[in-house]
C-alpha atoms as a PDB file:
ATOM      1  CA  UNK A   1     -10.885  22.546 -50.108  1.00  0.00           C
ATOM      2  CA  UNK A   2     -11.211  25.050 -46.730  1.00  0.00           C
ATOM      3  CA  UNK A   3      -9.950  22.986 -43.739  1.00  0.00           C
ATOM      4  CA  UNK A   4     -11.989  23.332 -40.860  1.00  0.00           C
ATOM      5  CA  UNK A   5     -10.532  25.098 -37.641  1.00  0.00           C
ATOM      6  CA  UNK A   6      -9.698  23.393 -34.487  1.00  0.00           C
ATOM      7  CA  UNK A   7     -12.233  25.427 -32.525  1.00  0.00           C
ATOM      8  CA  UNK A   8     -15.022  23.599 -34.829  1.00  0.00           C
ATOM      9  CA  UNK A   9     -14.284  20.039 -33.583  1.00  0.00           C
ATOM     10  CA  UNK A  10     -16.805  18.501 -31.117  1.00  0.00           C
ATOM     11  CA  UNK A  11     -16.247  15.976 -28.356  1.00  0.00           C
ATOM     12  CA  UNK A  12     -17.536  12.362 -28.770  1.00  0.00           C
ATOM     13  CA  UNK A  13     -20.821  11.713 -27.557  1.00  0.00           C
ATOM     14  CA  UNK A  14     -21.491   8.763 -25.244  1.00  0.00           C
ATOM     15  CA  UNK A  15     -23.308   6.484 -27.514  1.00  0.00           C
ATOM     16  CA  UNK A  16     -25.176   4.930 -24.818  1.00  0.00           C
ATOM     17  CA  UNK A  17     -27.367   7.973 -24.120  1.00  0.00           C
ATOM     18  CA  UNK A  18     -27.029   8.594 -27.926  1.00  0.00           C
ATOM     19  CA  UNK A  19     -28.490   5.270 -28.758  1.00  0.00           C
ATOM     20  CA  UNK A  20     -31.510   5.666 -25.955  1.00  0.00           C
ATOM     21  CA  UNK A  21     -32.636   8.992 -28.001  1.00  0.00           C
ATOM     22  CA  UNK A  22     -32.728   6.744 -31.368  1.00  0.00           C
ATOM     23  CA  UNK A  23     -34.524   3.832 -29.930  1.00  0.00           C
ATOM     24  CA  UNK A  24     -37.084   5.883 -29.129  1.00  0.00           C
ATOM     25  CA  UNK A  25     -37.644   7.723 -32.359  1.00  0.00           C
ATOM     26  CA  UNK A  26     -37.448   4.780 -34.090  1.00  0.00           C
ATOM     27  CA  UNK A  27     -39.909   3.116 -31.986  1.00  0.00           C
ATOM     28  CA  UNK A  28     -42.268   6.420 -33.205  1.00  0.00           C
ATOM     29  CA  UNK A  29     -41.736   6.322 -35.938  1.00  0.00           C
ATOM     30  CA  UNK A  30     -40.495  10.479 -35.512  1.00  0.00           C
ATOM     31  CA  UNK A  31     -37.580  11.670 -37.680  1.00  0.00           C
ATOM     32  CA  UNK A  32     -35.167  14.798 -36.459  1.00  0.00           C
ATOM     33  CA  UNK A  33     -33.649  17.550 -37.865  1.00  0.00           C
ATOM     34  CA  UNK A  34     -30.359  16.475 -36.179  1.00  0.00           C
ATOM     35  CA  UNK A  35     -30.010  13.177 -38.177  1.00  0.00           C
ATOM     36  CA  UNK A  36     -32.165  14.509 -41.446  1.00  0.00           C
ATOM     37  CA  UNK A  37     -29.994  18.061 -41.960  1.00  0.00           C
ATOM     38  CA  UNK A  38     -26.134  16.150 -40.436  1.00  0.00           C
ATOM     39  CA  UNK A  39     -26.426  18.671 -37.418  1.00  0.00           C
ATOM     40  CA  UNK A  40     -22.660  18.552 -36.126  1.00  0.00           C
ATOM     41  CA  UNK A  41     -23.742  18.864 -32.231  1.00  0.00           C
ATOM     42  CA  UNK A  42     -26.118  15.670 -32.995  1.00  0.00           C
ATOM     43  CA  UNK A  43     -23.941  13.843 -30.511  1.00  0.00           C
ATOM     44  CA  UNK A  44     -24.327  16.464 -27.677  1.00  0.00           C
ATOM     45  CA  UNK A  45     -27.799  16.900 -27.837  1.00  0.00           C
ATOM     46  CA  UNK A  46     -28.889  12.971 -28.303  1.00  0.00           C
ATOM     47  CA  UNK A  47     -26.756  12.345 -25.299  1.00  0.00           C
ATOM     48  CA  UNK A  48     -28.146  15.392 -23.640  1.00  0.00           C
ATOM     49  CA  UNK A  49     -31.610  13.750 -23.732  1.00  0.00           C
ATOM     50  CA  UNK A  50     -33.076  16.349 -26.201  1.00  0.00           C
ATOM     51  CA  UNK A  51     -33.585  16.313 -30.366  1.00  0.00           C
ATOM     52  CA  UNK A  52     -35.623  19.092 -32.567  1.00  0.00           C
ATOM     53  CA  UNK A  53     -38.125  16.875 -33.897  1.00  0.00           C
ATOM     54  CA  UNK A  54     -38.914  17.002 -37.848  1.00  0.00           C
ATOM     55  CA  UNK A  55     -42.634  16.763 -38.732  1.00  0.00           C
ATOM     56  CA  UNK A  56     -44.179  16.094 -42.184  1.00  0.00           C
ATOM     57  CA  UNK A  57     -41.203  14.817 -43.701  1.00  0.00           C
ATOM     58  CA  UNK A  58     -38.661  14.083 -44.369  1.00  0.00           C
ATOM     59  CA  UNK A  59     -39.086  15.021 -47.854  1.00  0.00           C
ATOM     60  CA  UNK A  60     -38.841  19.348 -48.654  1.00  0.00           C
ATOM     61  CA  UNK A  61     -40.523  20.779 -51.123  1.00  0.00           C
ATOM     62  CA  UNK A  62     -37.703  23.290 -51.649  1.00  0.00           C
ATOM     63  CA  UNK A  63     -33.994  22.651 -52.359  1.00  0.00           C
ATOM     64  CA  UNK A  64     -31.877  25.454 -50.646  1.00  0.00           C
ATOM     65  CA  UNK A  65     -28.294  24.681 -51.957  1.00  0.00           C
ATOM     66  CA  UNK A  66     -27.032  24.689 -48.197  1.00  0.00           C
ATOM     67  CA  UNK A  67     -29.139  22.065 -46.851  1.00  0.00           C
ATOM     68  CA  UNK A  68     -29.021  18.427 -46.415  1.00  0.00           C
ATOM     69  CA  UNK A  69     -33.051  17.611 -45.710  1.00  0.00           C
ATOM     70  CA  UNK A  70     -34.068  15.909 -49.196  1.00  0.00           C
ATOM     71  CA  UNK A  71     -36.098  17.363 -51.346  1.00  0.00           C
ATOM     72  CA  UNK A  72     -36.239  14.679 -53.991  1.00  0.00           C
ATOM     73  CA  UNK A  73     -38.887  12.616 -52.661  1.00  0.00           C
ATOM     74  CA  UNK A  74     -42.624  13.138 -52.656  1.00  0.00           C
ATOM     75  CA  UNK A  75     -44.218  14.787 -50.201  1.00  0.00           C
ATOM     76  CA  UNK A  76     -46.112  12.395 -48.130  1.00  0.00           C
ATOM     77  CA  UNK A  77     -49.564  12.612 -46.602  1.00  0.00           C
ATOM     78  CA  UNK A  78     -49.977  14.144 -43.306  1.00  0.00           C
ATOM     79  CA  UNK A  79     -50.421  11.703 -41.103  1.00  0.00           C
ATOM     80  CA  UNK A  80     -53.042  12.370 -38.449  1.00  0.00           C
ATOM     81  CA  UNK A  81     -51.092   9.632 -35.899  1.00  0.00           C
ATOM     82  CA  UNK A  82     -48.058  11.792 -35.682  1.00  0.00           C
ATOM     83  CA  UNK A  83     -48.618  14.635 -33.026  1.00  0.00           C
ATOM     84  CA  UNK A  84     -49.260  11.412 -30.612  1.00  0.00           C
ATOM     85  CA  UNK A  85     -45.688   9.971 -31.377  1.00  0.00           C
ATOM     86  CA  UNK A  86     -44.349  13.025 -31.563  1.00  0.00           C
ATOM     87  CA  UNK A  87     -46.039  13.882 -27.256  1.00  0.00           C
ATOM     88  CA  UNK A  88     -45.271  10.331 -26.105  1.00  0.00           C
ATOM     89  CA  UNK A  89     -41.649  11.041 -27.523  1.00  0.00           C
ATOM     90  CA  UNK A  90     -41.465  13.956 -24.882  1.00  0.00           C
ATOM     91  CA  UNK A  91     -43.012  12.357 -22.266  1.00  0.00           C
ATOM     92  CA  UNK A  92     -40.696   9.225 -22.924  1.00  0.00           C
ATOM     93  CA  UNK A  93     -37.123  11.401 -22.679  1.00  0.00           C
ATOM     94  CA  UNK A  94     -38.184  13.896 -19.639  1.00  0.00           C
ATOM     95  CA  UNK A  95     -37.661  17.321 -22.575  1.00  0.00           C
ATOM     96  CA  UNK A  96     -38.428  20.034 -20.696  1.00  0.00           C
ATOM     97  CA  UNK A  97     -38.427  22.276 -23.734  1.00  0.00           C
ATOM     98  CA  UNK A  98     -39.450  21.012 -26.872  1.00  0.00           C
ATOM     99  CA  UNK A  99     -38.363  22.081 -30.409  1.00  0.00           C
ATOM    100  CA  UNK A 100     -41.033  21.216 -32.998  1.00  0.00           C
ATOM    101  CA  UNK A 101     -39.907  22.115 -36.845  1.00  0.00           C
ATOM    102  CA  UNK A 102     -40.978  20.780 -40.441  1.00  0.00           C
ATOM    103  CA  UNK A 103     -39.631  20.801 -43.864  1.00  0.00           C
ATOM    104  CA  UNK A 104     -40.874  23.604 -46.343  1.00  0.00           C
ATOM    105  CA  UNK A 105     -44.988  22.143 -47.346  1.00  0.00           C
ATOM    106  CA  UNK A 106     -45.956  24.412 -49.907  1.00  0.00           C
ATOM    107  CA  UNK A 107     -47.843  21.496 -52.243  1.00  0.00           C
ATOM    108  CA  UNK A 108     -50.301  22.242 -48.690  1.00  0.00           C
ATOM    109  CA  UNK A 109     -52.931  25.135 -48.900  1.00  0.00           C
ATOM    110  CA  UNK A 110     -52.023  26.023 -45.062  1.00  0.00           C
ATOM    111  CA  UNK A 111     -48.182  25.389 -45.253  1.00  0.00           C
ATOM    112  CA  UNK A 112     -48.576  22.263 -42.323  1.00  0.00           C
ATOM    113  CA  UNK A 113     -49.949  25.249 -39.925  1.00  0.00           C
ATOM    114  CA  UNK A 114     -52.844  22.397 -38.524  1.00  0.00           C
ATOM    115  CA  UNK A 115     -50.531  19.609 -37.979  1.00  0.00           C
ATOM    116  CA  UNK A 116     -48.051  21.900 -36.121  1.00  0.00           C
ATOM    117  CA  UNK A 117     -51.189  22.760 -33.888  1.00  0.00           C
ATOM    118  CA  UNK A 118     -52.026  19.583 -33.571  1.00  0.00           C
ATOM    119  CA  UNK A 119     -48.431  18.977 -31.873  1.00  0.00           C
ATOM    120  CA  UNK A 120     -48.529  21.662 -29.778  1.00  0.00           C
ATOM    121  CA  UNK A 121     -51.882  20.493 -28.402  1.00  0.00           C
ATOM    122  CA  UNK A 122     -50.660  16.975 -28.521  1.00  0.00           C
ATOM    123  CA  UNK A 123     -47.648  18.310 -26.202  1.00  0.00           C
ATOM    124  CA  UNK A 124     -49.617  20.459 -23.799  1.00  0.00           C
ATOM    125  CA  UNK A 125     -51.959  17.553 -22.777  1.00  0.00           C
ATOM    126  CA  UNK A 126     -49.541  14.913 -22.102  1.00  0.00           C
ATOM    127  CA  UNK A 127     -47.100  17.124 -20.913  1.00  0.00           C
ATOM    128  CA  UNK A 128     -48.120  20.375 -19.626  1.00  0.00           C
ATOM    129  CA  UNK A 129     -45.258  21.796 -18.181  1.00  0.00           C
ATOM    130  CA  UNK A 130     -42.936  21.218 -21.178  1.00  0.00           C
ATOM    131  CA  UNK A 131     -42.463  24.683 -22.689  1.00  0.00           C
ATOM    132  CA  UNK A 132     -43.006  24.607 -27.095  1.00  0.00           C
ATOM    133  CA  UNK A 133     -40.572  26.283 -29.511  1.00  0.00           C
ATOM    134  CA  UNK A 134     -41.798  25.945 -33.513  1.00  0.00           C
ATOM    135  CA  UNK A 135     -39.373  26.713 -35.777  1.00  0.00           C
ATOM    136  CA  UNK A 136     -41.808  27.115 -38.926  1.00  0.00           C
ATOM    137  CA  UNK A 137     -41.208  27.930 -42.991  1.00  0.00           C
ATOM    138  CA  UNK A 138     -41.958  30.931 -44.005  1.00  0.00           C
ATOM    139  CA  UNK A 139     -45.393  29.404 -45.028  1.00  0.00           C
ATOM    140  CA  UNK A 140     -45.352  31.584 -48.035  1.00  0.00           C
ATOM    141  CA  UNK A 141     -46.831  34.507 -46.442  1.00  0.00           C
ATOM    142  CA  UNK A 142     -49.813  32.914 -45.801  1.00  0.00           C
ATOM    143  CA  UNK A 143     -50.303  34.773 -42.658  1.00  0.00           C
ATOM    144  CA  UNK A 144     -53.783  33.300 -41.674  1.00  0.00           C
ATOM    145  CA  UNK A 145     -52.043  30.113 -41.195  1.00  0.00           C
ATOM    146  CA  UNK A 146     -49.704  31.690 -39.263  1.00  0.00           C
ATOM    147  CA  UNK A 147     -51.910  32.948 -36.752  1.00  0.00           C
ATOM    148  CA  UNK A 148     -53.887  29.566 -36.559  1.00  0.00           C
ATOM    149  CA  UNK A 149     -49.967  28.500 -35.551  1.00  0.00           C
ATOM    150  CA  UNK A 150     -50.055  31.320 -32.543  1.00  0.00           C
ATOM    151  CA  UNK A 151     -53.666  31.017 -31.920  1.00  0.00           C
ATOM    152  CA  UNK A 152     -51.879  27.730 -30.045  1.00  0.00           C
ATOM    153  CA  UNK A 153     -50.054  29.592 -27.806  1.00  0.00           C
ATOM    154  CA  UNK A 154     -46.660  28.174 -28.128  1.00  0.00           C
ATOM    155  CA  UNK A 155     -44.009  29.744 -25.995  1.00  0.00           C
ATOM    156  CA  UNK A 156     -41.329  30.345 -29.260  1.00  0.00           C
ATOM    157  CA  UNK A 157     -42.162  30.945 -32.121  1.00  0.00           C
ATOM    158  CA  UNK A 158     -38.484  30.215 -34.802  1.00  0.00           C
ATOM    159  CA  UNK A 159     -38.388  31.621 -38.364  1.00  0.00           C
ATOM    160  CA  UNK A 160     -34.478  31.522 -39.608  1.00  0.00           C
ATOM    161  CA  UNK A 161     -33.542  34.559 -41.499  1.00  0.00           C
ATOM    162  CA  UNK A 162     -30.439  32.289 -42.635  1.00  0.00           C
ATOM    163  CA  UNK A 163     -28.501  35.143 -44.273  1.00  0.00           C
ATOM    164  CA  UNK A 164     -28.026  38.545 -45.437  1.00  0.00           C
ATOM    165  CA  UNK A 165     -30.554  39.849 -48.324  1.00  0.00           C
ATOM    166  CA  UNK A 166     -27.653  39.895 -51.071  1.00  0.00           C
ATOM    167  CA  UNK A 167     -27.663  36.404 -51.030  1.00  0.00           C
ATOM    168  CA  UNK A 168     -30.850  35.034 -50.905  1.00  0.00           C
ATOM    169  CA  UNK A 169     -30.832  34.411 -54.563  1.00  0.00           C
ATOM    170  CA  UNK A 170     -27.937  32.138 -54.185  1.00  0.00           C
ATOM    171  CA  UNK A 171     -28.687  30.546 -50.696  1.00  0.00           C
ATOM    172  CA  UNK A 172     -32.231  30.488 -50.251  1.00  0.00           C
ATOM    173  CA  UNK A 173     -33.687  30.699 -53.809  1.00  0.00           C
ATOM    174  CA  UNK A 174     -37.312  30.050 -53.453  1.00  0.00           C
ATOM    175  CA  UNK A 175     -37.393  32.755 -49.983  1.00  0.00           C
ATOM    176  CA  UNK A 176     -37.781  35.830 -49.580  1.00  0.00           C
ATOM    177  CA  UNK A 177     -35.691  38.402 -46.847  1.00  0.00           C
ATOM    178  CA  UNK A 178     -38.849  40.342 -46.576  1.00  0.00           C
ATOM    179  CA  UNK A 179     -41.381  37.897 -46.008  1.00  0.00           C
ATOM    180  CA  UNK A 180     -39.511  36.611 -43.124  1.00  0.00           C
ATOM    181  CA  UNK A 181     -38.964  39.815 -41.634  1.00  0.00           C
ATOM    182  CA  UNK A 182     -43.308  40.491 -41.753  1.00  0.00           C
ATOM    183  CA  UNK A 183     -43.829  36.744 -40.503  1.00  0.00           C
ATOM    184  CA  UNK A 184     -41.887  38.001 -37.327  1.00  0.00           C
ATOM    185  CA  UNK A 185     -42.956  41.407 -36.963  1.00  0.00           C
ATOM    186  CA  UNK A 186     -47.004  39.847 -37.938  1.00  0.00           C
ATOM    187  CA  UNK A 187     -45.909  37.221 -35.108  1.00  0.00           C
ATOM    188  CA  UNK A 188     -45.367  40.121 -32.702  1.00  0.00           C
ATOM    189  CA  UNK A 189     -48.368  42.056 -34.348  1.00  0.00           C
ATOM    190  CA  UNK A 190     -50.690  38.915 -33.324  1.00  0.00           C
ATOM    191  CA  UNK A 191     -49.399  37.094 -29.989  1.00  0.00           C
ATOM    192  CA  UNK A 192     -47.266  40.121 -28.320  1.00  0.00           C
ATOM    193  CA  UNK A 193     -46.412  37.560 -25.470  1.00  0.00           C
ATOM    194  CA  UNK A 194     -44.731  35.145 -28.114  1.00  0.00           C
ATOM    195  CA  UNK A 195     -41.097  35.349 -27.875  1.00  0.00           C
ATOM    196  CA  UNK A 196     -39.925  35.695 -31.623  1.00  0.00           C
ATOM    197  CA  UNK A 197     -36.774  34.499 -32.854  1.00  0.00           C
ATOM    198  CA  UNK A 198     -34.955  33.926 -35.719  1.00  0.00           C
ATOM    199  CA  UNK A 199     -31.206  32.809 -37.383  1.00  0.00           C
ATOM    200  CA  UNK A 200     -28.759  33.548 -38.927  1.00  0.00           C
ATOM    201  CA  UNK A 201     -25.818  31.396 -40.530  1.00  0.00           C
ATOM    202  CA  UNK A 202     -22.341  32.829 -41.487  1.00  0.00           C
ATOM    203  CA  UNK A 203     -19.177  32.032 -43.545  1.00  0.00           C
ATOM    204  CA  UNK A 204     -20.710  32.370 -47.392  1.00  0.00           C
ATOM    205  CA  UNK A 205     -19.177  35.358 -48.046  1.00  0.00           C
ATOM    206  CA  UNK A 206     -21.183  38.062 -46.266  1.00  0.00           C
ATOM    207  CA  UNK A 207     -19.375  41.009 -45.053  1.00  0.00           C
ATOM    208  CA  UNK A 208     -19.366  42.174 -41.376  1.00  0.00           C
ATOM    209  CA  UNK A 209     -21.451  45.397 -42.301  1.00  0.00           C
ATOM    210  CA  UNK A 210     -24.290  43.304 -43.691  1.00  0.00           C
ATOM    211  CA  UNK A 211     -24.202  40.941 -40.399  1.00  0.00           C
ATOM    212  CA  UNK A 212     -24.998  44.109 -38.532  1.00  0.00           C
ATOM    213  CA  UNK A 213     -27.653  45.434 -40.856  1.00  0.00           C
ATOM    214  CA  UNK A 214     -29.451  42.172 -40.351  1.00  0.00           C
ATOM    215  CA  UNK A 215     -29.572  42.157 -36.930  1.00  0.00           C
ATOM    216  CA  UNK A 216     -30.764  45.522 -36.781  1.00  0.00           C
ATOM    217  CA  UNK A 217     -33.787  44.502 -38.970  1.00  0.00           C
ATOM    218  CA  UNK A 218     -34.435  41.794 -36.880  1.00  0.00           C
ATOM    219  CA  UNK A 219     -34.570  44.552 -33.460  1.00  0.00           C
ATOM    220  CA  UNK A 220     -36.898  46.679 -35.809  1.00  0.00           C
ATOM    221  CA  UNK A 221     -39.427  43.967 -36.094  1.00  0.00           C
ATOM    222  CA  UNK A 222     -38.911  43.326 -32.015  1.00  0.00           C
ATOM    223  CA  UNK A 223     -37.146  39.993 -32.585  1.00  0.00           C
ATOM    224  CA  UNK A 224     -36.344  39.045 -29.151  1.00  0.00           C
ATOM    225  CA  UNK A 225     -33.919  35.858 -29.867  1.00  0.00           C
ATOM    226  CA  UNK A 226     -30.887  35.323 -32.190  1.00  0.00           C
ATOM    227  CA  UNK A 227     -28.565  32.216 -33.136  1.00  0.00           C
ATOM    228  CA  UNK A 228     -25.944  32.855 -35.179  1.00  0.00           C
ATOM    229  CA  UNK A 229     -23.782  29.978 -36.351  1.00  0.00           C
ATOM    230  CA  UNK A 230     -20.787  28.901 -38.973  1.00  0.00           C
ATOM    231  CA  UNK A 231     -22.220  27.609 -41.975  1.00  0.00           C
ATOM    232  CA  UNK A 232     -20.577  23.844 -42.926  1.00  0.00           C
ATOM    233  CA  UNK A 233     -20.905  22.088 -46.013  1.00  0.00           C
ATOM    234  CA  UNK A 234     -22.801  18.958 -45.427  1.00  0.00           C
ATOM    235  CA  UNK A 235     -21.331  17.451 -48.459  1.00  0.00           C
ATOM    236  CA  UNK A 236     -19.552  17.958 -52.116  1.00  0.00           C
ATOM    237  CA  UNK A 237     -22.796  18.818 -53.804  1.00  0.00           C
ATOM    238  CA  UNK A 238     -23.584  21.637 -51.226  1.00  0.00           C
ATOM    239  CA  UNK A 239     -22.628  25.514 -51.373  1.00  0.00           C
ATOM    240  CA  UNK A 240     -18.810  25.509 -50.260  1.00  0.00           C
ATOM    241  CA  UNK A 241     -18.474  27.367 -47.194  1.00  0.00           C
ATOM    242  CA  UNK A 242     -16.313  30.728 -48.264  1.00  0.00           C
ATOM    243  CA  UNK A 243     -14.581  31.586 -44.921  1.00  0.00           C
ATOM    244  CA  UNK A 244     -14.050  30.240 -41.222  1.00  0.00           C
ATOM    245  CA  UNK A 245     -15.621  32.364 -38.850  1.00  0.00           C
ATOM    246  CA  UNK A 246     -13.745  32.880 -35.594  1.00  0.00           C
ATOM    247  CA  UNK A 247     -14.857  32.676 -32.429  1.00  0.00           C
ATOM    248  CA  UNK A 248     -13.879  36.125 -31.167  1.00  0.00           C
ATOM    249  CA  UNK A 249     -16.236  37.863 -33.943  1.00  0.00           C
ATOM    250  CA  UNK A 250     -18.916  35.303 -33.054  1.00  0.00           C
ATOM    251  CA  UNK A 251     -18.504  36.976 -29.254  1.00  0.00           C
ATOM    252  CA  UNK A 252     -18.614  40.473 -30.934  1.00  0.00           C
ATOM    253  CA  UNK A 253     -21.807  39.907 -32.887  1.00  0.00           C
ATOM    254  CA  UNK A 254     -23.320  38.226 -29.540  1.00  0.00           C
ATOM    255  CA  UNK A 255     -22.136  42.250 -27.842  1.00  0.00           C
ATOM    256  CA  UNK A 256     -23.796  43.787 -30.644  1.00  0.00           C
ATOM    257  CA  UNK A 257     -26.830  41.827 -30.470  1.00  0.00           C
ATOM    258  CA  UNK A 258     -27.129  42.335 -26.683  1.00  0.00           C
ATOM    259  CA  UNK A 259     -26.524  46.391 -27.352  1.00  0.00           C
ATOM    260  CA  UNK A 260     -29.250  46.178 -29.982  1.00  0.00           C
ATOM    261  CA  UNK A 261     -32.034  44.746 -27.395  1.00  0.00           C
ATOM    262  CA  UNK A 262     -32.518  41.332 -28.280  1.00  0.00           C
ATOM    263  CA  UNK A 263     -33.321  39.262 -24.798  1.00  0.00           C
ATOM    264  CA  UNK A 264     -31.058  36.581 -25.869  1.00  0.00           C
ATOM    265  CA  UNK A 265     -27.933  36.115 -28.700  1.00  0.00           C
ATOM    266  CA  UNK A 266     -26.708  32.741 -28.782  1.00  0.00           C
ATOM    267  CA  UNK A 267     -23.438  33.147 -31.152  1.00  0.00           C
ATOM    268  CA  UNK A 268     -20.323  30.685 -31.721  1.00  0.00           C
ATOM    269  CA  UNK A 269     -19.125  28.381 -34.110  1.00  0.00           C
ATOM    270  CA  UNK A 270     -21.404  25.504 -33.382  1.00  0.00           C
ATOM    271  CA  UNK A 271     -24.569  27.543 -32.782  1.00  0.00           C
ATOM    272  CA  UNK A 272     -27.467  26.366 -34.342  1.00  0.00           C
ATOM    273  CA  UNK A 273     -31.451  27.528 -34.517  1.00  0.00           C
ATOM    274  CA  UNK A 274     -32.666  25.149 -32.003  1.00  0.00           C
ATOM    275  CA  UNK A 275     -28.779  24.366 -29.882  1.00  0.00           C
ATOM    276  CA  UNK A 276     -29.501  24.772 -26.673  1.00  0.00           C
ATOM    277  CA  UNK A 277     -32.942  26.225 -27.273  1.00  0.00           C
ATOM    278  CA  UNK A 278     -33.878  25.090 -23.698  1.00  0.00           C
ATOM    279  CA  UNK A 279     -32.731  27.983 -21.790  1.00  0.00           C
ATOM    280  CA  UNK A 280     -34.795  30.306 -23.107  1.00  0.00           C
ATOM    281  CA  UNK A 281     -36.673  28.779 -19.753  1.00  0.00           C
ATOM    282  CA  UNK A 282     -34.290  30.978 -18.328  1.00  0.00           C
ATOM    283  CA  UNK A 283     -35.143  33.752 -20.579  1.00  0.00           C
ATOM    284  CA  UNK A 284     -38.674  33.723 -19.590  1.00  0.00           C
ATOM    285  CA  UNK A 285     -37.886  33.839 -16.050  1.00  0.00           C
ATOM    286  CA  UNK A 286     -36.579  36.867 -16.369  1.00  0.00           C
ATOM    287  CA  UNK A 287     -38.976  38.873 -18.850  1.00  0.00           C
ATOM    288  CA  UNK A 288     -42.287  36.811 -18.011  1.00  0.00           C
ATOM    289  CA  UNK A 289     -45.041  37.466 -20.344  1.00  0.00           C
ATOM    290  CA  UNK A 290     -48.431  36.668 -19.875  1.00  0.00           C
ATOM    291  CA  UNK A 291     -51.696  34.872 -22.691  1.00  0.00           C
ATOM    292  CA  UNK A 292     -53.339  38.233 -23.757  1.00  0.00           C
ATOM    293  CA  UNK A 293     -50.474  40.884 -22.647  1.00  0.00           C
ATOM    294  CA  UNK A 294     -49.025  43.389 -25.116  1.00  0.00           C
ATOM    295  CA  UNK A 295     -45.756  43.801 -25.006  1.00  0.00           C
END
């Protein structure tokens, strides 16, 4: 058994805050990725007011040895009631910047491409100045349904790489490394003034050199955002994590990314796809795009 590091231990969250965030999604009804997939900075974010909400699930239709999200379970009916929750959650906790996400859907034709534009839309009417991020499957290259997800206009659109190409096969069994490169380069292809981003998770035995080759296919498809974070066994029956990361490579990687172009690299230990998603307000403060502009 690998012991973790001290730099991977997190503070304790005040559970007061914590438990305000879980009232509410139990009173909608709304599951999370943070409780679903045992997302270590859980405690932060709850008592930081914000969550990455999980829709159509929690069950997965795919069952990536890394991840917790169950994928035993049927796949339940979309239900038409849940973009409403899923708004009046936002309005309820102030977000200013929302991360919407879903497990893998492929029993549907579109992926779950119409209920994540019924969120957005939800979103956008009762709160119009909270700013959308959709981390989305790789919808199995349907890539009409991934325009009807842009045709929506949300400000982020997420697809997680996860890790290098030599060990998909192992990690990510039923993905592809190529179709999620073309789902973000399409992405830029069909709503320039999207920001794309994707991530990356370390510490199952990929080598520094294949690290950097990623990230330079993610700059060749114009990714503008990357996470990269230390992989961490959720439990026994999950891929062991091969190596500890340490914080001083995760700062190198972030200099790397910066030199390659992205607009934002968001790299330590605890970094996760949607972990402190919200200042990418920041971000588009400083490299405003506009509906219709080609970047």
């Amino acid at each position: 058994m690998v012991v973790k590091p001290e730099w991977l231990r997190v503070k304790a969250p005040q559970w007061e805050r914590v438990g305000n965030v879980k009232e509410t999604l139990r009173d909608l009804a709304l599951n999370t990725v943070c409780e679903e997939a045992s997302c270590p900075n859980i405690g932060e974010c709850f008592n930081a007011g914000t969550a990455t909400f999980l829709i159509m699930g929690p069950a997965c239709t795919r069952a990536c040895p890394y991840c917790d999200i169950d994928f035993e379970k049927k796949p339940q009916a979309l239900d038409p009631t849940e973009p409403t929750r899923l708004a009046g959650a936002v309005k309820r906790l102030g977000l200013n910047h929302v991360v919407i996400t879903s497990v893998n859907r492929d029993d549907l034709p579109d992926g779950g491409a119409s209920q994540f534009v019924s969120c957005i839309e939800a979103v956008r009417t009762i709160s119009p100045q909270t700013t959308i991020e959709v981390l989305i499957p790789d919808l199995c290259g349907n890539w009409g349904a991934l325009a009807t997800i842009l045709g929506a206009n949300p400000e982020v659109i997420n697809h997680n790489t996860e890790t290098v190409p030599r060990l998909y096969r192992r990690v990510r069994p039923q993905g592809d490394y190529q179709r999620s490169l073309e789902l973000l380069k399409r992405s830029r292809e069909i709503a320039p003034w999207v920001y794309t981003k994707s991530g990356l998770m370390v510490g199952l035995g990929e080598t520094d050199a294949e690290i950097r080759s990623v990230m330079q296919d993610l700059r060749a498809v114009s990714c503008d955002i990357l996470t990269i974070g230390q992989y961490l066994q959720p439990s026994p029956k999950h891929l062991n994590v091969d190596n500890f990361i340490t914080p001083t490579q995760f700062d190198t990687w972030r200099e790397l990314g910066e030199s390659l172009g992205f607009l934002q690299v968001v790299s330590s230990p605890l970094t996760r796809s949607s972990y402190h998603a919200e200042q990418v307000r920041e971000l588009m403060r400083r490299y405003p795009r506009q509906i219709g502009s080609r970047c």
